[in-house]
N, C-alpha and C. Protein backbone atom coordinates (compact mmCIF):
# COMPACT_ATOMS: atom_id res chain seq x y z
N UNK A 1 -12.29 -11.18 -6.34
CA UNK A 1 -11.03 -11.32 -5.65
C UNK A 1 -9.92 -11.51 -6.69
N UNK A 2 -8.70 -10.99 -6.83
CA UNK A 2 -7.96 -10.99 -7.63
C UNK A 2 -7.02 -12.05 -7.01
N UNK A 3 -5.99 -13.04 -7.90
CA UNK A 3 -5.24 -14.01 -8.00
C UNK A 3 -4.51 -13.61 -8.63
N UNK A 4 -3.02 -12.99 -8.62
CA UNK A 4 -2.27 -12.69 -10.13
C UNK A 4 -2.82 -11.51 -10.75
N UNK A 5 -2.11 -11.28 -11.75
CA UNK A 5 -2.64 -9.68 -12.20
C UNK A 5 -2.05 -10.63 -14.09
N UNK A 6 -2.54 -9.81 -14.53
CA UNK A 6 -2.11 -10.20 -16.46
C UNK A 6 -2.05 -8.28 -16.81
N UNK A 7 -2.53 -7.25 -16.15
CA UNK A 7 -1.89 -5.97 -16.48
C UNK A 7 -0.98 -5.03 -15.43
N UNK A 8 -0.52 -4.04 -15.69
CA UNK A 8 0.22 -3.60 -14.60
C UNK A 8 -0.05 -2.31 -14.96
N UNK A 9 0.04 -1.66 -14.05
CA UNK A 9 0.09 0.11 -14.04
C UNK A 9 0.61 0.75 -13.38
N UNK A 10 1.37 1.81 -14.32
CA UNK A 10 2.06 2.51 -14.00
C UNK A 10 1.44 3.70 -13.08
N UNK A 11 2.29 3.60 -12.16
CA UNK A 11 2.04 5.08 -10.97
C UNK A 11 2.62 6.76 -12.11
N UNK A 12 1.83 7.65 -11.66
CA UNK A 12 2.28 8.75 -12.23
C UNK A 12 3.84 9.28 -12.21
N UNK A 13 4.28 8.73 -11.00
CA UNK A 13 5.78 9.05 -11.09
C UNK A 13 6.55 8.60 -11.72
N UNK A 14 6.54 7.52 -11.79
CA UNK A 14 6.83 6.72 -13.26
C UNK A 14 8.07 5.45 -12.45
N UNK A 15 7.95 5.60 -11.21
CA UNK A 15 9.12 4.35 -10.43
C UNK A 15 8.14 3.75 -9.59
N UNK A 16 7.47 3.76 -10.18
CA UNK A 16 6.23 2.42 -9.38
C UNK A 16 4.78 1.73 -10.37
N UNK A 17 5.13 0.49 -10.34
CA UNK A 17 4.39 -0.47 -11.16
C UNK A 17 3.49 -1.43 -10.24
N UNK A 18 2.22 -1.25 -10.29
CA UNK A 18 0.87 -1.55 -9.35
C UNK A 18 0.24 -2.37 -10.48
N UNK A 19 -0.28 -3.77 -9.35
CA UNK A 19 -1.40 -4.73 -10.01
C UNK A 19 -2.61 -4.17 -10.37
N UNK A 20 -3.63 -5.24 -11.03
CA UNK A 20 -4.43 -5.22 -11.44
C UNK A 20 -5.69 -4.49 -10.22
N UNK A 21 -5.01 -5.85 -8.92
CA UNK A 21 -6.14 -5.30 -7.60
C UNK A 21 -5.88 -4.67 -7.06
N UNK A 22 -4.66 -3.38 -6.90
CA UNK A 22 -4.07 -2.64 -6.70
C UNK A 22 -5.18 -1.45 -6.66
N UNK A 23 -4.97 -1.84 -8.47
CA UNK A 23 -5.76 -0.39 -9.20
C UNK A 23 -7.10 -0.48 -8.73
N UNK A 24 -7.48 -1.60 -8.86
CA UNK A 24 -9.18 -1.90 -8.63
C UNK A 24 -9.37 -1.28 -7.09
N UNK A 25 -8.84 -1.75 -6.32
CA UNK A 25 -9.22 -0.82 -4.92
C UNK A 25 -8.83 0.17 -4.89
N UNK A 26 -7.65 1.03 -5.12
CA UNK A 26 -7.86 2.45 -5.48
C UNK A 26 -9.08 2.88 -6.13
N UNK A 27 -9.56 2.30 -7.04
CA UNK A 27 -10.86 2.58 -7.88
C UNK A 27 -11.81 2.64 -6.90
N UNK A 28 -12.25 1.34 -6.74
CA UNK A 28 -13.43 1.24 -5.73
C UNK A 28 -13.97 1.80 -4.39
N UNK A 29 -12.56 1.88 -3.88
CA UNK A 29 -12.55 3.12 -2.70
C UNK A 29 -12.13 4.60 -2.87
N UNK A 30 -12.33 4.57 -3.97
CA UNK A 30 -11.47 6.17 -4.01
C UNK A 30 -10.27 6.70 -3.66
N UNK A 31 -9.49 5.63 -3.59
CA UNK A 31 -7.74 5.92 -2.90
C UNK A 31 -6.83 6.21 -3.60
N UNK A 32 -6.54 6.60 -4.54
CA UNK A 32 -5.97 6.72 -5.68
C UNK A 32 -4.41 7.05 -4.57
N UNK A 33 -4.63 7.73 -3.50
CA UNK A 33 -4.00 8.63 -2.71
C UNK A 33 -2.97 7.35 -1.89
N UNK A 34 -3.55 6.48 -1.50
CA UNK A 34 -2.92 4.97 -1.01
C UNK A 34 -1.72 5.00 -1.63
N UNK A 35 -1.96 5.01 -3.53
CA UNK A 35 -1.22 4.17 -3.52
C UNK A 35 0.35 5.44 -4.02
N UNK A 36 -0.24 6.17 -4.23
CA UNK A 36 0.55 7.89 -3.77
C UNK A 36 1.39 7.51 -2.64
N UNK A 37 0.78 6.97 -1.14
CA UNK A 37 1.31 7.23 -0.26
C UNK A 37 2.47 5.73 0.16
N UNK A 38 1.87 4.75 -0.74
CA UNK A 38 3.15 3.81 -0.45
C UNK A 38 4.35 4.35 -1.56
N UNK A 39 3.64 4.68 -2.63
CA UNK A 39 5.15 5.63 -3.30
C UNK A 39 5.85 6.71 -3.41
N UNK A 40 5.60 7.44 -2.06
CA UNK A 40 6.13 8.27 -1.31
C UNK A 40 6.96 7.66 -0.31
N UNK A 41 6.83 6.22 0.36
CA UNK A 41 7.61 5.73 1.42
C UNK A 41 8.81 5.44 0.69
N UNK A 42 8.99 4.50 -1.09
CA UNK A 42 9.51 3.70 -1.27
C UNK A 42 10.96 4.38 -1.07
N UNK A 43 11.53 5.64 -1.56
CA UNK A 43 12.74 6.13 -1.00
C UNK A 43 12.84 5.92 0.45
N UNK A 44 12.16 5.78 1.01
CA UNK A 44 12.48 6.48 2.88
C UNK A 44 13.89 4.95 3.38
N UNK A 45 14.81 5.80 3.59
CA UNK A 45 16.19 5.15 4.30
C UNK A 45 15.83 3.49 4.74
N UNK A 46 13.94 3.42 5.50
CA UNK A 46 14.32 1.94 6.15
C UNK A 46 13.11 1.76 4.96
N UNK A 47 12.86 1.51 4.03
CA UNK A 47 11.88 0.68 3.49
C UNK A 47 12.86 0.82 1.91
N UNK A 48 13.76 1.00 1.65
CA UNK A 48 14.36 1.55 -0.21
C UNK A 48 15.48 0.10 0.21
N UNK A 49 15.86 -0.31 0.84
CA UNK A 49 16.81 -1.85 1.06
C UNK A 49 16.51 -3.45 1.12
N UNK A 50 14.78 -3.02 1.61
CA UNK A 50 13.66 -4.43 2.04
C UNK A 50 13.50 -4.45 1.13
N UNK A 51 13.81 -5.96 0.63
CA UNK A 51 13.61 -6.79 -0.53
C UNK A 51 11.55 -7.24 -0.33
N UNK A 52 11.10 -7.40 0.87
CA UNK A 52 10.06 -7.20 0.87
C UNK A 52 9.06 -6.36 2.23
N UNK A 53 8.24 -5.57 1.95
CA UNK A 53 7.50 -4.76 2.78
C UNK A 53 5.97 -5.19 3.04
N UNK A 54 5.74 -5.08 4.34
CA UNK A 54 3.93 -5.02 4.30
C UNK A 54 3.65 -3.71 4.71
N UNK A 55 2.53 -3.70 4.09
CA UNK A 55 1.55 -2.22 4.28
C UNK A 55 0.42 -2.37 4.77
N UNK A 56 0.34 -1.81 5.92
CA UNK A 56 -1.04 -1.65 6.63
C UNK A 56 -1.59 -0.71 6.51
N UNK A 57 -2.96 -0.39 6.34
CA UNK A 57 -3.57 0.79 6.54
C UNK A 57 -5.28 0.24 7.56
N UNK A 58 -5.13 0.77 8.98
CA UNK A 58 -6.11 0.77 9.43
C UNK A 58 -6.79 2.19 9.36
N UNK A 59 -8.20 2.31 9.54
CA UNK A 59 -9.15 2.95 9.63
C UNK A 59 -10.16 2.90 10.57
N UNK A 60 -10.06 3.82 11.63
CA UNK A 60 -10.70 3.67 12.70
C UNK A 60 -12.27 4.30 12.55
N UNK A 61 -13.33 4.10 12.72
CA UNK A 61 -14.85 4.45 13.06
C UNK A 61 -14.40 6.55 12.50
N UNK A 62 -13.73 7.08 13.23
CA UNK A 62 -13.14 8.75 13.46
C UNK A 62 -13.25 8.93 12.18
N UNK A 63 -12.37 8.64 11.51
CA UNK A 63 -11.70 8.42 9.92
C UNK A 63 -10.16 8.93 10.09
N UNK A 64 -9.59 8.25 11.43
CA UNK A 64 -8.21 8.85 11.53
C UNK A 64 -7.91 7.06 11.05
N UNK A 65 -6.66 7.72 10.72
CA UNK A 65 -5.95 6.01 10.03
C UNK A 65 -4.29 6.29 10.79
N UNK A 66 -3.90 4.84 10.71
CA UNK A 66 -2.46 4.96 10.58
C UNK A 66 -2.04 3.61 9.25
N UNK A 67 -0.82 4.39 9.13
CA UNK A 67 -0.71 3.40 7.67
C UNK A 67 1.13 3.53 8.35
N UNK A 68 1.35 1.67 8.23
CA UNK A 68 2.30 1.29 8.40
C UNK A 68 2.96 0.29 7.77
N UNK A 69 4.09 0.14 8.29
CA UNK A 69 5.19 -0.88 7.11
C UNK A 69 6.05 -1.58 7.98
N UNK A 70 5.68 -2.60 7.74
CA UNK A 70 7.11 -3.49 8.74
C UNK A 70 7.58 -4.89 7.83
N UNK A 71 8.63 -5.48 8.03
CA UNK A 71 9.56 -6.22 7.04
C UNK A 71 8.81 -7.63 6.72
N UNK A 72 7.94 -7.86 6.76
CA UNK A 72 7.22 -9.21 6.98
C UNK A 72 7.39 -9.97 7.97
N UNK A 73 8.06 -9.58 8.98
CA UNK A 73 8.63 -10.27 10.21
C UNK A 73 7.93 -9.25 11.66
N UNK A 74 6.98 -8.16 11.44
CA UNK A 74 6.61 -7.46 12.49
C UNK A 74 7.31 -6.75 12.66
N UNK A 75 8.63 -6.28 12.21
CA UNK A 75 9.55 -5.67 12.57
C UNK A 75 8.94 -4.01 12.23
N UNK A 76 8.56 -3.00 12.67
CA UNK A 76 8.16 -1.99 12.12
C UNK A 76 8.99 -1.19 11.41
N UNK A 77 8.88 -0.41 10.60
CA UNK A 77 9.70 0.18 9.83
C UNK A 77 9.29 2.29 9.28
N UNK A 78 8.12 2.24 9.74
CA UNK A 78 7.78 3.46 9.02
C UNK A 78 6.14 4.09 9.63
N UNK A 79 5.65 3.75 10.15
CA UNK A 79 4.79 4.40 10.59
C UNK A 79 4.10 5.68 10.14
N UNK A 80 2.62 5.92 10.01
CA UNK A 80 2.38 6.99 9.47
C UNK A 80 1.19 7.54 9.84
N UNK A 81 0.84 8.79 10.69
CA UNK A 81 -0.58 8.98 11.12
C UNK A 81 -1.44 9.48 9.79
N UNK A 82 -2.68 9.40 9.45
CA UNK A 82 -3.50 9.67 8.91
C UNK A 82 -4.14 11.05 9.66
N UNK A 83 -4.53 12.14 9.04
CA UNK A 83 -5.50 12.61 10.72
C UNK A 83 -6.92 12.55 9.67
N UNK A 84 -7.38 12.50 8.61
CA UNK A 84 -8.68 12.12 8.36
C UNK A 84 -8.31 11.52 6.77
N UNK A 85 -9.56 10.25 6.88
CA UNK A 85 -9.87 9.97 5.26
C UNK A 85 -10.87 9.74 5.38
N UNK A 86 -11.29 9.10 3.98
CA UNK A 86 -13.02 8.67 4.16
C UNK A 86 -12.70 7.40 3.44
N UNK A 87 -11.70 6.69 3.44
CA UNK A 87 -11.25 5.12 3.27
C UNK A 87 -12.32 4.54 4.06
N UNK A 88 -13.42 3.62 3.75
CA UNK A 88 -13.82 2.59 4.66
C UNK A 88 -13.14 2.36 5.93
N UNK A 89 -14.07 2.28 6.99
CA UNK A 89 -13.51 1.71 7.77
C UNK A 89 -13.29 0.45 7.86
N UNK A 90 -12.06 -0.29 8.11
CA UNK A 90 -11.14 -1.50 8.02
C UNK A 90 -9.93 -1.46 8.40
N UNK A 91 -9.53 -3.09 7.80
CA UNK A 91 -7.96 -2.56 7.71
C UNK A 91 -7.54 -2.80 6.18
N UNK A 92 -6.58 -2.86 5.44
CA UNK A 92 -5.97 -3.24 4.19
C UNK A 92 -4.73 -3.26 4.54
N UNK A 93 -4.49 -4.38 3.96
CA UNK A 93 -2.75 -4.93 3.76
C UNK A 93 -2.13 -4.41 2.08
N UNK A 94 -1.43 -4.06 2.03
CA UNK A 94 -0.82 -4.08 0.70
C UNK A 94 0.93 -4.71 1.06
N UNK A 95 1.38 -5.70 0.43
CA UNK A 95 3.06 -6.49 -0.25
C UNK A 95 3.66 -5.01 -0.98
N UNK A 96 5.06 -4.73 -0.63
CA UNK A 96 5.74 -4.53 -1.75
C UNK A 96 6.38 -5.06 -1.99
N UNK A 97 6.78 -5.92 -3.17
CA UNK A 97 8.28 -6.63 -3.34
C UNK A 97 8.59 -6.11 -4.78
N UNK A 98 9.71 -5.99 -4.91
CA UNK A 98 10.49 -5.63 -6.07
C UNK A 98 10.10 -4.21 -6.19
N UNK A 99 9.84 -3.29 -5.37
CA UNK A 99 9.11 -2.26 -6.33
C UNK A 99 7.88 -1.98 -6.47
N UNK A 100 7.12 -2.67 -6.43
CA UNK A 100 5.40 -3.60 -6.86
C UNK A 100 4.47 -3.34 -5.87
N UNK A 101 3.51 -2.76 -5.57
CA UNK A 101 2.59 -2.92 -4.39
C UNK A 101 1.53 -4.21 -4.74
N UNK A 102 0.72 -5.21 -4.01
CA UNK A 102 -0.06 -6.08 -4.62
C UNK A 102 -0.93 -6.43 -3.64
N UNK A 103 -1.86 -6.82 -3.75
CA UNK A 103 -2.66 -7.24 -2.38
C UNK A 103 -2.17 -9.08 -2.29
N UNK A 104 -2.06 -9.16 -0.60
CA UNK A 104 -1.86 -10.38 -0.30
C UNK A 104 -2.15 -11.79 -1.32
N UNK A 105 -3.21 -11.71 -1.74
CA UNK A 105 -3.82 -13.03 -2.86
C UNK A 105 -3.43 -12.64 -3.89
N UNK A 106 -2.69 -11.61 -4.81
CA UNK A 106 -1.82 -11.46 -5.34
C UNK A 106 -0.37 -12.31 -5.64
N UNK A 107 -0.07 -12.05 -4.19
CA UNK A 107 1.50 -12.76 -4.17
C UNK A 107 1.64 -14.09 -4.56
């Protein structure tokens, strides 16, 4: 379980900086694409102003997902259908603040 991060990594685009457990579950699950897809939102009109974001990604039994974002207050903000992955089925939270994606025990 990660607490804090001591490295950071850079996303290929080069305007997004991801923790330690960030990377590690991209790794472990094969998502590399996750974290692609929260830095594809970070421009979008309602998530580029929130000083902080949550990220959901459920995964239903199907392997259809929806991956969403709302202000830390439930407030939704961005919504996103999946129509297949092979992400575990679950859910995962990912924080953005500053820029940063991190998992909850992170923050």
């Amino acid at each position: 379980m990660h607490t804090g991060t001591t490295r950071w990594f850079l996303h290929w685009s080069g305007h997004l900086v991801y923790t330690e457990g960030v990377q590690y579950l991209a790794e472990q699950a094969g998502a590399y694409w996750l974290i692609d897809l929260v830095a594809s939102w970070c421009p979008h009109e309602k998530i580029r102003d929130e000083d902080f974001v949550v990220r959901k990604l459920t995964v239903d039994a199907n392997h259809t997902a929806i991956a969403a974002a709302d202000d830390g207050n439930e407030n939704a903000l961005f919504p996103q259908t999946i129509e297949f992955t092979d992400f575990p089925p679950n859910e995962v939270t990912l924080y953005l603040t500053e820029g940063t994606p991190l998992l909850p025990n992170e923050y």
